[in-house]
C-alpha atoms as a PDB file:
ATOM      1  CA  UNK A   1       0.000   0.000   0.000  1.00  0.00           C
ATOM      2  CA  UNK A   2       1.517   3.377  -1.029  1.00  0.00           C
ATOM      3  CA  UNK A   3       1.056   5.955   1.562  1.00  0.00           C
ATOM      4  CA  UNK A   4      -0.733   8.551  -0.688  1.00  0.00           C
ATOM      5  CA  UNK A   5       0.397  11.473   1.733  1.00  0.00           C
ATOM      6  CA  UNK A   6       4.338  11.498   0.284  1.00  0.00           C
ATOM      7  CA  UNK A   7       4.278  12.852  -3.031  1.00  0.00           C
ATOM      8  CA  UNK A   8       7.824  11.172  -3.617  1.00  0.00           C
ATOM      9  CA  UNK A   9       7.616  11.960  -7.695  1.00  0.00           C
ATOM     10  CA  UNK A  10       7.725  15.952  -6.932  1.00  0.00           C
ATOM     11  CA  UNK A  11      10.853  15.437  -5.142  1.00  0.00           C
ATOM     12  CA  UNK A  12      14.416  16.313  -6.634  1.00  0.00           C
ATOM     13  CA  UNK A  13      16.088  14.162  -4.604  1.00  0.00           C
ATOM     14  CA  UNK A  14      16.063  11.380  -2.144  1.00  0.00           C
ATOM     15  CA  UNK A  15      17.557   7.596  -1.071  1.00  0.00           C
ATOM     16  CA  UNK A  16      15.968   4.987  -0.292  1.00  0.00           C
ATOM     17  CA  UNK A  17      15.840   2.084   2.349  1.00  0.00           C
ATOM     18  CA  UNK A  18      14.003  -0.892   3.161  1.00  0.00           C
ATOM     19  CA  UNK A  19      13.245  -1.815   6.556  1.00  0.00           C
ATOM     20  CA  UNK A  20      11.437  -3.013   9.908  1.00  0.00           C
ATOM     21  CA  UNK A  21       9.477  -0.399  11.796  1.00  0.00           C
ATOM     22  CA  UNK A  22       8.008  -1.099  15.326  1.00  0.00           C
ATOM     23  CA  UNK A  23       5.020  -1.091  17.219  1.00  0.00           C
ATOM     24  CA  UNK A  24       4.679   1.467  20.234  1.00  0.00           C
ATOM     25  CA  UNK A  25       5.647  -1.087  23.049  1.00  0.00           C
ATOM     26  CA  UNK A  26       9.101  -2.351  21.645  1.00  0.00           C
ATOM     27  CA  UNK A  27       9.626   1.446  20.853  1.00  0.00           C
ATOM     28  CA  UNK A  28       9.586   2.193  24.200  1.00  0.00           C
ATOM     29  CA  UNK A  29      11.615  -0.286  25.465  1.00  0.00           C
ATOM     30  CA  UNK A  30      14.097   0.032  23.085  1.00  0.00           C
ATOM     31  CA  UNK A  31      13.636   4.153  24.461  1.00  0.00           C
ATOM     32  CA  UNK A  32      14.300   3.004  27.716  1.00  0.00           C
ATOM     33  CA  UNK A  33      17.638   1.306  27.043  1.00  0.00           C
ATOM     34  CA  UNK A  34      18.892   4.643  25.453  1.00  0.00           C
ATOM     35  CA  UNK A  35      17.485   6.567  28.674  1.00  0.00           C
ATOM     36  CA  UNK A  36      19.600   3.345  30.567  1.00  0.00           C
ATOM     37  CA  UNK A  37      23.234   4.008  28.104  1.00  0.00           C
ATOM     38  CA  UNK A  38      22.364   8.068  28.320  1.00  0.00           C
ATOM     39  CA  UNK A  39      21.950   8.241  32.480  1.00  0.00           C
ATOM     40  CA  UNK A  40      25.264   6.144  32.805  1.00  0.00           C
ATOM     41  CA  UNK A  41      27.117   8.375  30.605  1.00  0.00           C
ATOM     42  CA  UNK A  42      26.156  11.389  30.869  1.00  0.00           C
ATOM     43  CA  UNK A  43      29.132  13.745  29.457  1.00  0.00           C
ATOM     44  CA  UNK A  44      28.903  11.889  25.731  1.00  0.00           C
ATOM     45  CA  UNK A  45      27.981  14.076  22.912  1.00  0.00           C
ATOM     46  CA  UNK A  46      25.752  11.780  21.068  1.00  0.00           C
ATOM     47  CA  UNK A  47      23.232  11.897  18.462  1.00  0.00           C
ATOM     48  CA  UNK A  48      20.001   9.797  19.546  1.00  0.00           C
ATOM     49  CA  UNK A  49      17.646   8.103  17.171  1.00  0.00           C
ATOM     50  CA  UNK A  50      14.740   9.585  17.549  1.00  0.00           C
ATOM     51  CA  UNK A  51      11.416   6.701  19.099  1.00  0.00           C
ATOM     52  CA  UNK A  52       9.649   7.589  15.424  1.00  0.00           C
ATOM     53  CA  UNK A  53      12.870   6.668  13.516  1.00  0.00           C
ATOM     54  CA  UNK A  54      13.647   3.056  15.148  1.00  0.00           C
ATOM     55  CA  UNK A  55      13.847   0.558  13.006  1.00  0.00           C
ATOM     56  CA  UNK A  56      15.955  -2.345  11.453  1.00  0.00           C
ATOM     57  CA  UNK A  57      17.303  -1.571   7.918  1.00  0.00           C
ATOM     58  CA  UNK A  58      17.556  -5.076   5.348  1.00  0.00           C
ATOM     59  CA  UNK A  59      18.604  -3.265   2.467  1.00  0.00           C
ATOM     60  CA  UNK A  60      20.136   0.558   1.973  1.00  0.00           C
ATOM     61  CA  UNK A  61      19.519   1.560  -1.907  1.00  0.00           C
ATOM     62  CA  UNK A  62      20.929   5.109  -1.813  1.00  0.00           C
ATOM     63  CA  UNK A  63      20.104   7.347  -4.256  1.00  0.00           C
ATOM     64  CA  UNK A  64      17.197   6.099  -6.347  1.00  0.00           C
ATOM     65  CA  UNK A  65      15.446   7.925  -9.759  1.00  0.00           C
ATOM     66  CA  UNK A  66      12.877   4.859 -10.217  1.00  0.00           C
ATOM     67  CA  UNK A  67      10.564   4.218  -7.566  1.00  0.00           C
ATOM     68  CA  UNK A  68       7.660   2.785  -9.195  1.00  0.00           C
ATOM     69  CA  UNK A  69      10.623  -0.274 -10.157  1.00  0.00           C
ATOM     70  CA  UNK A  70      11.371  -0.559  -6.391  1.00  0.00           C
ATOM     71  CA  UNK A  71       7.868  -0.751  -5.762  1.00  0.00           C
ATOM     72  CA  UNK A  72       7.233  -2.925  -8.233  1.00  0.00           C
ATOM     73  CA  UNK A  73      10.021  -5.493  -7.479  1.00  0.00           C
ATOM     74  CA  UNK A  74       9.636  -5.314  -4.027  1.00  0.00           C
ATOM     75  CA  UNK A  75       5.859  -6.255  -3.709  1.00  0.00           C
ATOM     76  CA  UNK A  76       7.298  -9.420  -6.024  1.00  0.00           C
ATOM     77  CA  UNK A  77       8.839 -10.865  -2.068  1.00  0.00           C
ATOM     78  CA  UNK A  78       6.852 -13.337  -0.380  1.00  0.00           C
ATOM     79  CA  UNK A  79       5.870 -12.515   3.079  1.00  0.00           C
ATOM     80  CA  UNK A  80       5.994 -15.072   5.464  1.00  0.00           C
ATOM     81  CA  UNK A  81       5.733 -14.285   9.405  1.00  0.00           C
ATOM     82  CA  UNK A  82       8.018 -14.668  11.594  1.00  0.00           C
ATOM     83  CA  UNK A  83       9.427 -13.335  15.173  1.00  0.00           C
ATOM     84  CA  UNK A  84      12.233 -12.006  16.597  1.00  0.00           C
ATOM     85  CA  UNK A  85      13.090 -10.063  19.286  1.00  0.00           C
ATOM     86  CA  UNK A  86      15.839  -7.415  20.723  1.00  0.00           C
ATOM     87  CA  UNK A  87      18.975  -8.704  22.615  1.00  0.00           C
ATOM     88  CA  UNK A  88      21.485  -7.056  24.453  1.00  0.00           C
ATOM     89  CA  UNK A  89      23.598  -3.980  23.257  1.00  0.00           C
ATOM     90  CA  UNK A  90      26.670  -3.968  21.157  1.00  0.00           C
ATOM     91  CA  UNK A  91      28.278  -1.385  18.721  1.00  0.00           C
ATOM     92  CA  UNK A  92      30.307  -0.969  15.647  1.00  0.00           C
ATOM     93  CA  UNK A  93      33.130   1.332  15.698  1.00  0.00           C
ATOM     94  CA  UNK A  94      33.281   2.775  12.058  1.00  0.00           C
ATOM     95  CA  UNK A  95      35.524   5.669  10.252  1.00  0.00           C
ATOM     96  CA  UNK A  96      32.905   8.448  11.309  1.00  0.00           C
ATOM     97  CA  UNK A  97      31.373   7.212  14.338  1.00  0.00           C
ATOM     98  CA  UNK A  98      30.489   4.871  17.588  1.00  0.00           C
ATOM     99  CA  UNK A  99      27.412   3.445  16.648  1.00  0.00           C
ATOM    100  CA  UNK A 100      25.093   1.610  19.443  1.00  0.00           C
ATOM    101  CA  UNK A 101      22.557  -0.626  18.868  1.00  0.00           C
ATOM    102  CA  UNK A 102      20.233  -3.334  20.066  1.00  0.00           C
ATOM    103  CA  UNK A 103      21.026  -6.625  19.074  1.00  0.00           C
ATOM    104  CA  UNK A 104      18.029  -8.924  17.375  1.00  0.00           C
ATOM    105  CA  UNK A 105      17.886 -13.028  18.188  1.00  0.00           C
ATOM    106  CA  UNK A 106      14.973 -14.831  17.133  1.00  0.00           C
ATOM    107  CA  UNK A 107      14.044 -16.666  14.193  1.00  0.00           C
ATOM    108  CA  UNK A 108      16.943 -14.877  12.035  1.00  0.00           C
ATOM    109  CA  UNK A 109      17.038 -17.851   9.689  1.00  0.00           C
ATOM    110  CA  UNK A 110      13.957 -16.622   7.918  1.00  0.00           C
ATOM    111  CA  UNK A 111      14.936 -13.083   8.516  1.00  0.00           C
ATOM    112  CA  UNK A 112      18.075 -13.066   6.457  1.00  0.00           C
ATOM    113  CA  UNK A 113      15.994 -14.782   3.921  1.00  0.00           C
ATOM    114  CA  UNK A 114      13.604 -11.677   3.695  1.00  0.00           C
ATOM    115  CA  UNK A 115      16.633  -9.843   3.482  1.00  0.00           C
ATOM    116  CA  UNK A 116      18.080 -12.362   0.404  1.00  0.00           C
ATOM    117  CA  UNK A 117      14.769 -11.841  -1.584  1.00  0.00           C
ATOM    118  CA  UNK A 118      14.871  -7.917  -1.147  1.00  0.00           C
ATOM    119  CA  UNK A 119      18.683  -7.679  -2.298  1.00  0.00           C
ATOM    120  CA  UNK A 120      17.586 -10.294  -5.317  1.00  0.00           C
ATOM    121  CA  UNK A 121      14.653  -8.821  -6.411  1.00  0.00           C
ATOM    122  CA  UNK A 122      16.033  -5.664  -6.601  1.00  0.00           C
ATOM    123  CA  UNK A 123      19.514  -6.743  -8.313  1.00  0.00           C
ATOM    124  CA  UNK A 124      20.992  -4.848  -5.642  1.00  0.00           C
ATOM    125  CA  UNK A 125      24.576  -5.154  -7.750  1.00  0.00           C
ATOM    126  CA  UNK A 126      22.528  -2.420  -9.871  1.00  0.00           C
ATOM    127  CA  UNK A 127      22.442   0.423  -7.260  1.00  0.00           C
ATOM    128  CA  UNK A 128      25.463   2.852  -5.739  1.00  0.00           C
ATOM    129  CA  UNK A 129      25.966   0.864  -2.208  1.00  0.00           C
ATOM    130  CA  UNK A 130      28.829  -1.224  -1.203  1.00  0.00           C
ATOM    131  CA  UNK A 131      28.170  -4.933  -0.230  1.00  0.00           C
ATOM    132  CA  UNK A 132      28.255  -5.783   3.456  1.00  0.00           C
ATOM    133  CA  UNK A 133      27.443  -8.523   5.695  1.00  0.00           C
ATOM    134  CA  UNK A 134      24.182  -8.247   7.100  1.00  0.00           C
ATOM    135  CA  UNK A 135      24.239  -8.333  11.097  1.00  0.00           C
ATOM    136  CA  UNK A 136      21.037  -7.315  11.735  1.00  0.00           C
ATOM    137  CA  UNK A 137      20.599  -4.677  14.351  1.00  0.00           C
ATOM    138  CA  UNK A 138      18.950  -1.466  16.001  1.00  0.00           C
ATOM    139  CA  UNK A 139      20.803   1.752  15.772  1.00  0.00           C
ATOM    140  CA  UNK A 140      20.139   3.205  18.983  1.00  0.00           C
ATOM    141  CA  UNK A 141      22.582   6.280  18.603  1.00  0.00           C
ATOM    142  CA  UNK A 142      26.278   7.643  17.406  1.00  0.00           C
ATOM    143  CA  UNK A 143      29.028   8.826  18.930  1.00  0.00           C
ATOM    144  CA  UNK A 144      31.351  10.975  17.269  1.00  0.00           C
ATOM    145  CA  UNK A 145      33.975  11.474  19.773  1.00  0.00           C
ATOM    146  CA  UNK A 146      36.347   8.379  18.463  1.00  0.00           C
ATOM    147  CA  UNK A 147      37.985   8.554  22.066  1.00  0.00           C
ATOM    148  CA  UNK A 148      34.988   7.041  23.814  1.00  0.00           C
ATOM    149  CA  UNK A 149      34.962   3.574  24.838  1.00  0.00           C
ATOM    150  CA  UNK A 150      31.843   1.936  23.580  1.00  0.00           C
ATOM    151  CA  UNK A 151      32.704  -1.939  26.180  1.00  0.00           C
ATOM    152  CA  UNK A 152      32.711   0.666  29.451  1.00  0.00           C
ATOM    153  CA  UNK A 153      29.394   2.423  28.066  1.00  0.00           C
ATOM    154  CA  UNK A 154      27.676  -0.922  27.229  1.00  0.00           C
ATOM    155  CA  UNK A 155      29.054  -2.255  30.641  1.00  0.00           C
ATOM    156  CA  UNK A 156      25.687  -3.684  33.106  1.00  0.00           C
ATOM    157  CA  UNK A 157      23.570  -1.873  30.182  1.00  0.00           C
ATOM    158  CA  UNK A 158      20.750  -4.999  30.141  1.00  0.00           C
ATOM    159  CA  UNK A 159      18.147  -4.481  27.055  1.00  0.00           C
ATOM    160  CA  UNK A 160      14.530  -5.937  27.620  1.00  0.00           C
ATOM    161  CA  UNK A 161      13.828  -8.193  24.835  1.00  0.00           C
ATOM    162  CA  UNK A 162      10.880  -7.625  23.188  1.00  0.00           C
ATOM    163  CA  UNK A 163       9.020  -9.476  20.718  1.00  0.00           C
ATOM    164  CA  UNK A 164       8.803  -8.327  17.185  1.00  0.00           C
ATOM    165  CA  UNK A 165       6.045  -9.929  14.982  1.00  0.00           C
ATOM    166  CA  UNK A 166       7.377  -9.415  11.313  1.00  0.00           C
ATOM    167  CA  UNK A 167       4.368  -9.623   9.111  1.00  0.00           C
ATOM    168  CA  UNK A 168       5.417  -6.567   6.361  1.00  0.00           C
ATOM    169  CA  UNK A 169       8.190  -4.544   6.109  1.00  0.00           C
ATOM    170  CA  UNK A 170       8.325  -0.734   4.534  1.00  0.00           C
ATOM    171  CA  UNK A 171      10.181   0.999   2.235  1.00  0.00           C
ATOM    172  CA  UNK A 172      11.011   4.601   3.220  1.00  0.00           C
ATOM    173  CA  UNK A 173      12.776   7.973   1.386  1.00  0.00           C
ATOM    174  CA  UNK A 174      15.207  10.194   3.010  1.00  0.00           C
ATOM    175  CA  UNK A 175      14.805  14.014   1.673  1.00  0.00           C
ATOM    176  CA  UNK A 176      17.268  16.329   0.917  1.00  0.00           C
ATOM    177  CA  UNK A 177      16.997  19.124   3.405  1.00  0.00           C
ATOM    178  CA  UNK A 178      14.175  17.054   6.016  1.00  0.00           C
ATOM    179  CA  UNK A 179      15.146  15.298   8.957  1.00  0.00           C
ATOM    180  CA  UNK A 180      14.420  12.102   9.439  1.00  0.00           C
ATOM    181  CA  UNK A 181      12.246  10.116   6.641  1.00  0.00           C
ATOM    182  CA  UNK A 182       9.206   9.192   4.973  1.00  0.00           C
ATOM    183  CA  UNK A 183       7.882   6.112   4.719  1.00  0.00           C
ATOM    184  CA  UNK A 184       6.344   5.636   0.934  1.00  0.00           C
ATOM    185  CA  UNK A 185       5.045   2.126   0.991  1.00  0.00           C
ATOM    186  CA  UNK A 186       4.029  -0.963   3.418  1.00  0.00           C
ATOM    187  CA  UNK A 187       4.064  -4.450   2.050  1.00  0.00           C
ATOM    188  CA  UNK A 188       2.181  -7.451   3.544  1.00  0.00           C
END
């Protein structure tokens, strides 16, 4: 279903991303474990993600002219249902940041196969992203400051795991010039 409020074709400019979203109750939780990382380390300059922009990313597509194909292609995946649910913290220390996250256990078997029929329907070798290995997970924030120690800011950080039903996943736009993004289009 296309969410008829975006007018995505008027727009000069945006990248794409296909993803999880969350209902209000593992939103919260997954709030609460910022709230947890924040109160323990209180001096770090971080940038949060924001409850409304939670999610779990399967496929990044970057810069995208055609979004009736992605559309297209991507109503072509089957959806089977499945669960998972959020595990403990971790990070990834890349060139530009910290970046925190909630981990995701579950059934991940059928998750990464979601992901496989995304990245195949989509010829993913097609669009302006470099190949990675998925380890799916919940950006919770970043932390610029490359001096910070992310194992003493996880350290007795305990994350609530929630249950996720995954019954659809979303496609979404990023804007040139808005913050955060739009989601264009739900599939079930």
């Amino acid at each position: 279903m296309i969410n008829e409020e975006i007018h995505w074709e008027e727009k000069t400019y945006m990248e794409l991303f296909v993803a999880i979203d969350f209902d209000d109750s593992v939103e919260s939780s997954l709030m609460q474990t910022q709230k947890n990382i924040i109160n323990k380390n209180m001096k770090l300059k971080k940038k949060m993600t924001c409850e409304s922009l939670l999610h779990l990313t399967l496929r990044y597509l970057g810069k995208c002219k055609s979004v009736d194909y992605v559309i297209t292609q991507l109503g072509k995946v089957s959806k089977e249902p499945f669960a998972i649910r959020t595990s403990e913290p971790g990070y990834f220390d890349n060139s530009e940041a910290v970046v925190i996250w909630s981990g995701v256990e579950g059934d991940l078997q059928k998750l990464s196969r979601l992901k496989y029929e995304i990245d195949s329907v989509l010829d993913c070798s097609t669009y302006d992203v470099e190949p990675y290995l998925f380890r799916p997970h919940i950006s919770l924030f970043s932390i610029k400051d490359k001096s910070v120690r992310p194992q003493q800011i996880l350290k007795g950080i305990i994350c609530k795991p929630m249950e996720i039903q995954v019954d659809q996943f979303k496609l979404f736009a990023i804007y040139e010039g808005q913050a955060g993004y739009s989601e264009i289009c739900t599939f079930r």
